[in-house]
Protein backbone atom coordinates (compact mmCIF):
# COMPACT_ATOMS: atom_id res chain seq x y z
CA UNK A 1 121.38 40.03 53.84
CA UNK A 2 123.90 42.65 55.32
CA UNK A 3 124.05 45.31 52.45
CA UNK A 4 127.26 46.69 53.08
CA UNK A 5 130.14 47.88 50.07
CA UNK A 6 133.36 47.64 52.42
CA UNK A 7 134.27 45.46 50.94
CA UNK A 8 131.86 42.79 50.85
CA UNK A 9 134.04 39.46 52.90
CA UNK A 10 135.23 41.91 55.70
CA UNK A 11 132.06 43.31 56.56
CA UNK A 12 129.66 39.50 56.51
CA UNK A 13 133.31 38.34 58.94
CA UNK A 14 133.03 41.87 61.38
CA UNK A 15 129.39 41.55 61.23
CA UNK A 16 129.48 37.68 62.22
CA UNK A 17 131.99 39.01 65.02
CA UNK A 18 129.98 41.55 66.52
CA UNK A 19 127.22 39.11 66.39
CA UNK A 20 129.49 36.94 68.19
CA UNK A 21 130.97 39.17 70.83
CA UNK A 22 127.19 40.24 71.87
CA UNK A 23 126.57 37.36 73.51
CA UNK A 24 129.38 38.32 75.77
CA UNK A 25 127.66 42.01 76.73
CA UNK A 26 126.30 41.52 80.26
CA UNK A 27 122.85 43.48 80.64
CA UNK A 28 123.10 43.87 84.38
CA UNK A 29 124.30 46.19 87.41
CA UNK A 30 127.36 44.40 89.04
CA UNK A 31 128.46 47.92 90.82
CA UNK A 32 127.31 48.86 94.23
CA UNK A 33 128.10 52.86 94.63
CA UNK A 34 128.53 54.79 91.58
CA UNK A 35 130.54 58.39 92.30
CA UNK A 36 132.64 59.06 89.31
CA UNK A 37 131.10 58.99 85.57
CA UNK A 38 133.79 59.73 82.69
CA UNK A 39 132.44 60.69 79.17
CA UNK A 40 134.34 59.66 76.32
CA UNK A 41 134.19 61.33 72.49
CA UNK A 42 136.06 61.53 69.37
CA UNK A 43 136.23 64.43 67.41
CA UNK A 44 137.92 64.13 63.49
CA UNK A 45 140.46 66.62 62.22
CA UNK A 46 141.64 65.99 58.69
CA UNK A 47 140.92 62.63 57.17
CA UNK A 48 141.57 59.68 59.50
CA UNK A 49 143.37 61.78 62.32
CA UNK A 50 141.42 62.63 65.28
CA UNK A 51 141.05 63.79 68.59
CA UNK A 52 139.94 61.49 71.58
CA UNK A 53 139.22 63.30 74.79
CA UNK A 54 137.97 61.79 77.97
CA UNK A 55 136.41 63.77 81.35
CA UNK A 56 135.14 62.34 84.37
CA UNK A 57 132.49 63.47 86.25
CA UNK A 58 131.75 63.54 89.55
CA UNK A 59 128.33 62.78 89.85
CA UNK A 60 126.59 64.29 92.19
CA UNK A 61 128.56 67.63 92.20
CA UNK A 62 128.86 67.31 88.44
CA UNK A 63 132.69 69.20 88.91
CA UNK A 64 135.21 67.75 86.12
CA UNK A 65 137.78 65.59 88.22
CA UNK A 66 139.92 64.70 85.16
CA UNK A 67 140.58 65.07 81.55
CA UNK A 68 142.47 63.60 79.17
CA UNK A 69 143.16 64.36 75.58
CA UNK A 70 145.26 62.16 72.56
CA UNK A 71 145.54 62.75 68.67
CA UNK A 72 144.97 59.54 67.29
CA UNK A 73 145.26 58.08 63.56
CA UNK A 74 141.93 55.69 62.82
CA UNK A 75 142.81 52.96 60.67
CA UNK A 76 139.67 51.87 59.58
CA UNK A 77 137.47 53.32 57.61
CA UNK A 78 133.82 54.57 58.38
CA UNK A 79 131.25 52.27 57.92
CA UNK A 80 127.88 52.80 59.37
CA UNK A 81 127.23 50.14 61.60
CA UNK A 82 131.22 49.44 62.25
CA UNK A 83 131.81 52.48 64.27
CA UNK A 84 133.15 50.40 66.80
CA UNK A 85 135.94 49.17 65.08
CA UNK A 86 136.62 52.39 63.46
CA UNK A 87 136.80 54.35 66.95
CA UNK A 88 137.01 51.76 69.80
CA UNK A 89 141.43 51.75 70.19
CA UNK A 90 141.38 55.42 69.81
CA UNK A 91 138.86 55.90 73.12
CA UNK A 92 140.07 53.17 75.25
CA UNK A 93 143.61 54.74 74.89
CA UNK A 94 142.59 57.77 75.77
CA UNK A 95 140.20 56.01 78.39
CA UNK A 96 143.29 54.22 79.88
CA UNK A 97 145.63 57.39 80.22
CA UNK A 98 142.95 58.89 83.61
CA UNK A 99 145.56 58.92 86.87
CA UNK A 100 141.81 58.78 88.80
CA UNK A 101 139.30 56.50 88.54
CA UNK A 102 135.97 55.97 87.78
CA UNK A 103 132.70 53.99 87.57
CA UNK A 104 130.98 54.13 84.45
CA UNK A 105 132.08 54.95 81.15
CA UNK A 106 129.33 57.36 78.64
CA UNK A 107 130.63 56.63 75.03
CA UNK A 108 129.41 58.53 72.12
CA UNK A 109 127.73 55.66 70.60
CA UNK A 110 125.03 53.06 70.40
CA UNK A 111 125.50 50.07 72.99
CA UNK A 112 123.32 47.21 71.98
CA UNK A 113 120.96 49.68 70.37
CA UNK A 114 122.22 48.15 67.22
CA UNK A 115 121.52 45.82 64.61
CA UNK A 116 123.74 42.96 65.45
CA UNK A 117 123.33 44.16 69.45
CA UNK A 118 127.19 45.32 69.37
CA UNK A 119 127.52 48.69 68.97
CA UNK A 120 130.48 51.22 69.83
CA UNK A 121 129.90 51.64 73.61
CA UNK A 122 129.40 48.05 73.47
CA UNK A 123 132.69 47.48 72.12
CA UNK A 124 134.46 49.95 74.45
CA UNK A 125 132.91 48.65 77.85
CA UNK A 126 134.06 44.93 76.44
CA UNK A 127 137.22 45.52 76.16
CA UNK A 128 137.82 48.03 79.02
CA UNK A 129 135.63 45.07 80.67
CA UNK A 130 133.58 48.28 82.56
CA UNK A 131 129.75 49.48 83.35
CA UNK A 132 129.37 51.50 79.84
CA UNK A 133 126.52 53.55 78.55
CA UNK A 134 125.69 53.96 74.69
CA UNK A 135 124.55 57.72 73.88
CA UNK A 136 123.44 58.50 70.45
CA UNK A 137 121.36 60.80 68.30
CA UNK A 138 120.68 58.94 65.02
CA UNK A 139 119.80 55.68 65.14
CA UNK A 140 121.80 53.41 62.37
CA UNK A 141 120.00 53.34 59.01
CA UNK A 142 118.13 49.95 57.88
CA UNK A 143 118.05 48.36 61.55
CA UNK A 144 114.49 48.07 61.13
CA UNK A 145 114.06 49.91 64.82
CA UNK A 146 110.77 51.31 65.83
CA UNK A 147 110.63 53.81 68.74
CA UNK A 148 106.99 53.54 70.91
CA UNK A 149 104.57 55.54 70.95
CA UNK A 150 104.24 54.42 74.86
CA UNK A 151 106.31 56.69 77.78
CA UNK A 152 108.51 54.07 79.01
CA UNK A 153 107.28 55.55 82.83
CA UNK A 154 104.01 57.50 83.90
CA UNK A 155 104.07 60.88 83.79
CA UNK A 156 107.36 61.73 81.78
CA UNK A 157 105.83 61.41 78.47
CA UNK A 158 109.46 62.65 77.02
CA UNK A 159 111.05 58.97 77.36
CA UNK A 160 109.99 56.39 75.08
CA UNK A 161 111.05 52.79 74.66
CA UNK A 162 113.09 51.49 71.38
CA UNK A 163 112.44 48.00 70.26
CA UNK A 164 114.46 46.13 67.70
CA UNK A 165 112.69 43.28 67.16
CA UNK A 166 110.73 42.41 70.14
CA UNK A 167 113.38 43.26 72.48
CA UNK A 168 113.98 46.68 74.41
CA UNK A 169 116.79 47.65 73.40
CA UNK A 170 116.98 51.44 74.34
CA UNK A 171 115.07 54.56 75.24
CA UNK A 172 115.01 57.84 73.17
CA UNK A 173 115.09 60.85 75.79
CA UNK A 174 115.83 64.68 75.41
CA UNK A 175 117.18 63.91 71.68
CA UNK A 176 119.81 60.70 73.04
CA UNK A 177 119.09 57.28 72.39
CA UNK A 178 120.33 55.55 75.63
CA UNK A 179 121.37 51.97 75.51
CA UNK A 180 123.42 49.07 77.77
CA UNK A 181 126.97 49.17 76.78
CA UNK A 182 128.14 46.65 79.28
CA UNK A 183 127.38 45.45 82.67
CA UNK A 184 124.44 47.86 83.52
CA UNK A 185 120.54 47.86 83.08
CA UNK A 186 118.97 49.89 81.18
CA UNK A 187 117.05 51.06 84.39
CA UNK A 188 120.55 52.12 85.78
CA UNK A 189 122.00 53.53 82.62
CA UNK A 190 118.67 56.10 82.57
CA UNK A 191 118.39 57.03 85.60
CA UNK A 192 122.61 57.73 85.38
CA UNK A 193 121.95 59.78 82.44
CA UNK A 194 118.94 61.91 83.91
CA UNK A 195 121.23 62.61 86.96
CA UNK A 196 123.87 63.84 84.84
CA UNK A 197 121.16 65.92 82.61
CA UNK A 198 122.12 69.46 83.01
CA UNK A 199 122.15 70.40 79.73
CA UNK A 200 120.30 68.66 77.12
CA UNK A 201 123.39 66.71 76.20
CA UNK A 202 124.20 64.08 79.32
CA UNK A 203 127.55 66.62 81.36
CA UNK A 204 130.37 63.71 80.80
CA UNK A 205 129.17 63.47 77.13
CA UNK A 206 129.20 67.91 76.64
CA UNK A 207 132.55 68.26 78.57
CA UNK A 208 133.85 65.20 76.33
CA UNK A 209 132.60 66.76 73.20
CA UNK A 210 133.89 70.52 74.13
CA UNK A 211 137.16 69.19 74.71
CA UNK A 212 137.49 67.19 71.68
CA UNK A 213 136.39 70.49 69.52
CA UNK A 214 138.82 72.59 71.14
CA UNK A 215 141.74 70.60 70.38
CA UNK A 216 140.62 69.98 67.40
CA UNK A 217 140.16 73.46 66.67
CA UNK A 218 144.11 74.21 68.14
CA UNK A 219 145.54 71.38 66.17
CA UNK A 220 144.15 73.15 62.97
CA UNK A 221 144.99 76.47 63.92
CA UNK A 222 148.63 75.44 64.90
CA UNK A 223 148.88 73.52 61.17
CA UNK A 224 147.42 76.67 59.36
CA UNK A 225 150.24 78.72 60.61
């Protein structure tokens, strides 16, 4: 039983639909050369307004080609475990605003790291039909998610494998849960996300993030005055 309060028909419906639109995530690499990695983040200002901001990466320089910003209204509310439906039109329009291009897409968010396998990067690489990688720090309460106590390779006893069930469905490395969003192994989606490493925090993810708090932080400053 799904034990959700919002309220209780909507939720069994979304959670039958992201059930649903799992079986459509494809766990597999149909790029060839990857060059250009955008992170994508939302940052909230008052109530359901927000900021969406967008950078892409180049990845083996790690130089910012491109970023985008948008103040968005989110229209529904937060549920845990609906994050995609809360945050999903307000990152693929800022997403679909880039004058460049790019390969993969790093959204703040589980991919199928989830309970019902359909989580917000999940969501976003669906519909922007895209390679997508989920990045998270908190795994979603009550999935019933173990992490192991095995390194997922030899000699990097930092990176563990997640299981839900009896499936991989993620690692846990540096602090991130990293999971397939869309049409990428989770072979490919580490090793993207080690390359990209700087920091702690994956580069497209931090530049995403900074930019989103800096608006943010303008938007209230301009409304204070």
């Amino acid at each position: 039983m799904i034990d959700f309060q919002y309220p209780y028909d909507l939720n069994i419906n979304l959670a039958n639909l992201q059930v649903e639109l799992s079986n459509k995530v494809i766990p597999e690499d149909v790029t060839g050369v990857t060059d250009k990695i955008v992170g994508v983040d939302v940052s909230f200002s008052r109530k359901d307004r927000a900021v969406a901001a967008a950078v892409i990466i180049r990845l083996k320089s790690l130089e910012i080609i491109e970023k985008v910003t948008r103040e968005v209204e989110l229209s529904f509310p937060y549920v845990s475990g609906f994050l995609g439906f809360r945050e999903v039109e307000a990152m693929v329009s800022v997403l679909s605003e880039f004058k460049s291009s790019f390969d993969v897409i790093m959204a703040n968010g589980h991919g199928i790291l989830h309970p019902r396998g359909f989580g917000l990067a999940s969501h976003v690489g669906l519909v922007m039909d895209m390679p997508t990688i989920g990045l998270a720090k908190r795994l979603i309460p009550g999935n019933y998610i173990k992490r192991d106590t095995s390194p997922s390779n030899k000699g990097n006893s930092s990176i563990h494998l997640v299981v839900l069930g009896e499936k991989i469905a993620g690692t846990y490395v540096n602090g991130y849960y990293v999971s397939v969003g869309h049409k990428i192994t989770l072979h490919s989606a580490l090793k993207l996300v080690k390359k990209v490493s700087y920091y702690k925090t994956p580069e497209p993810i931090r530049q995403a993030h900074i930019l989103a708090t800096q608006v943010f932080k303008d938007i209230l400053k301009s409304k204070s005055v």
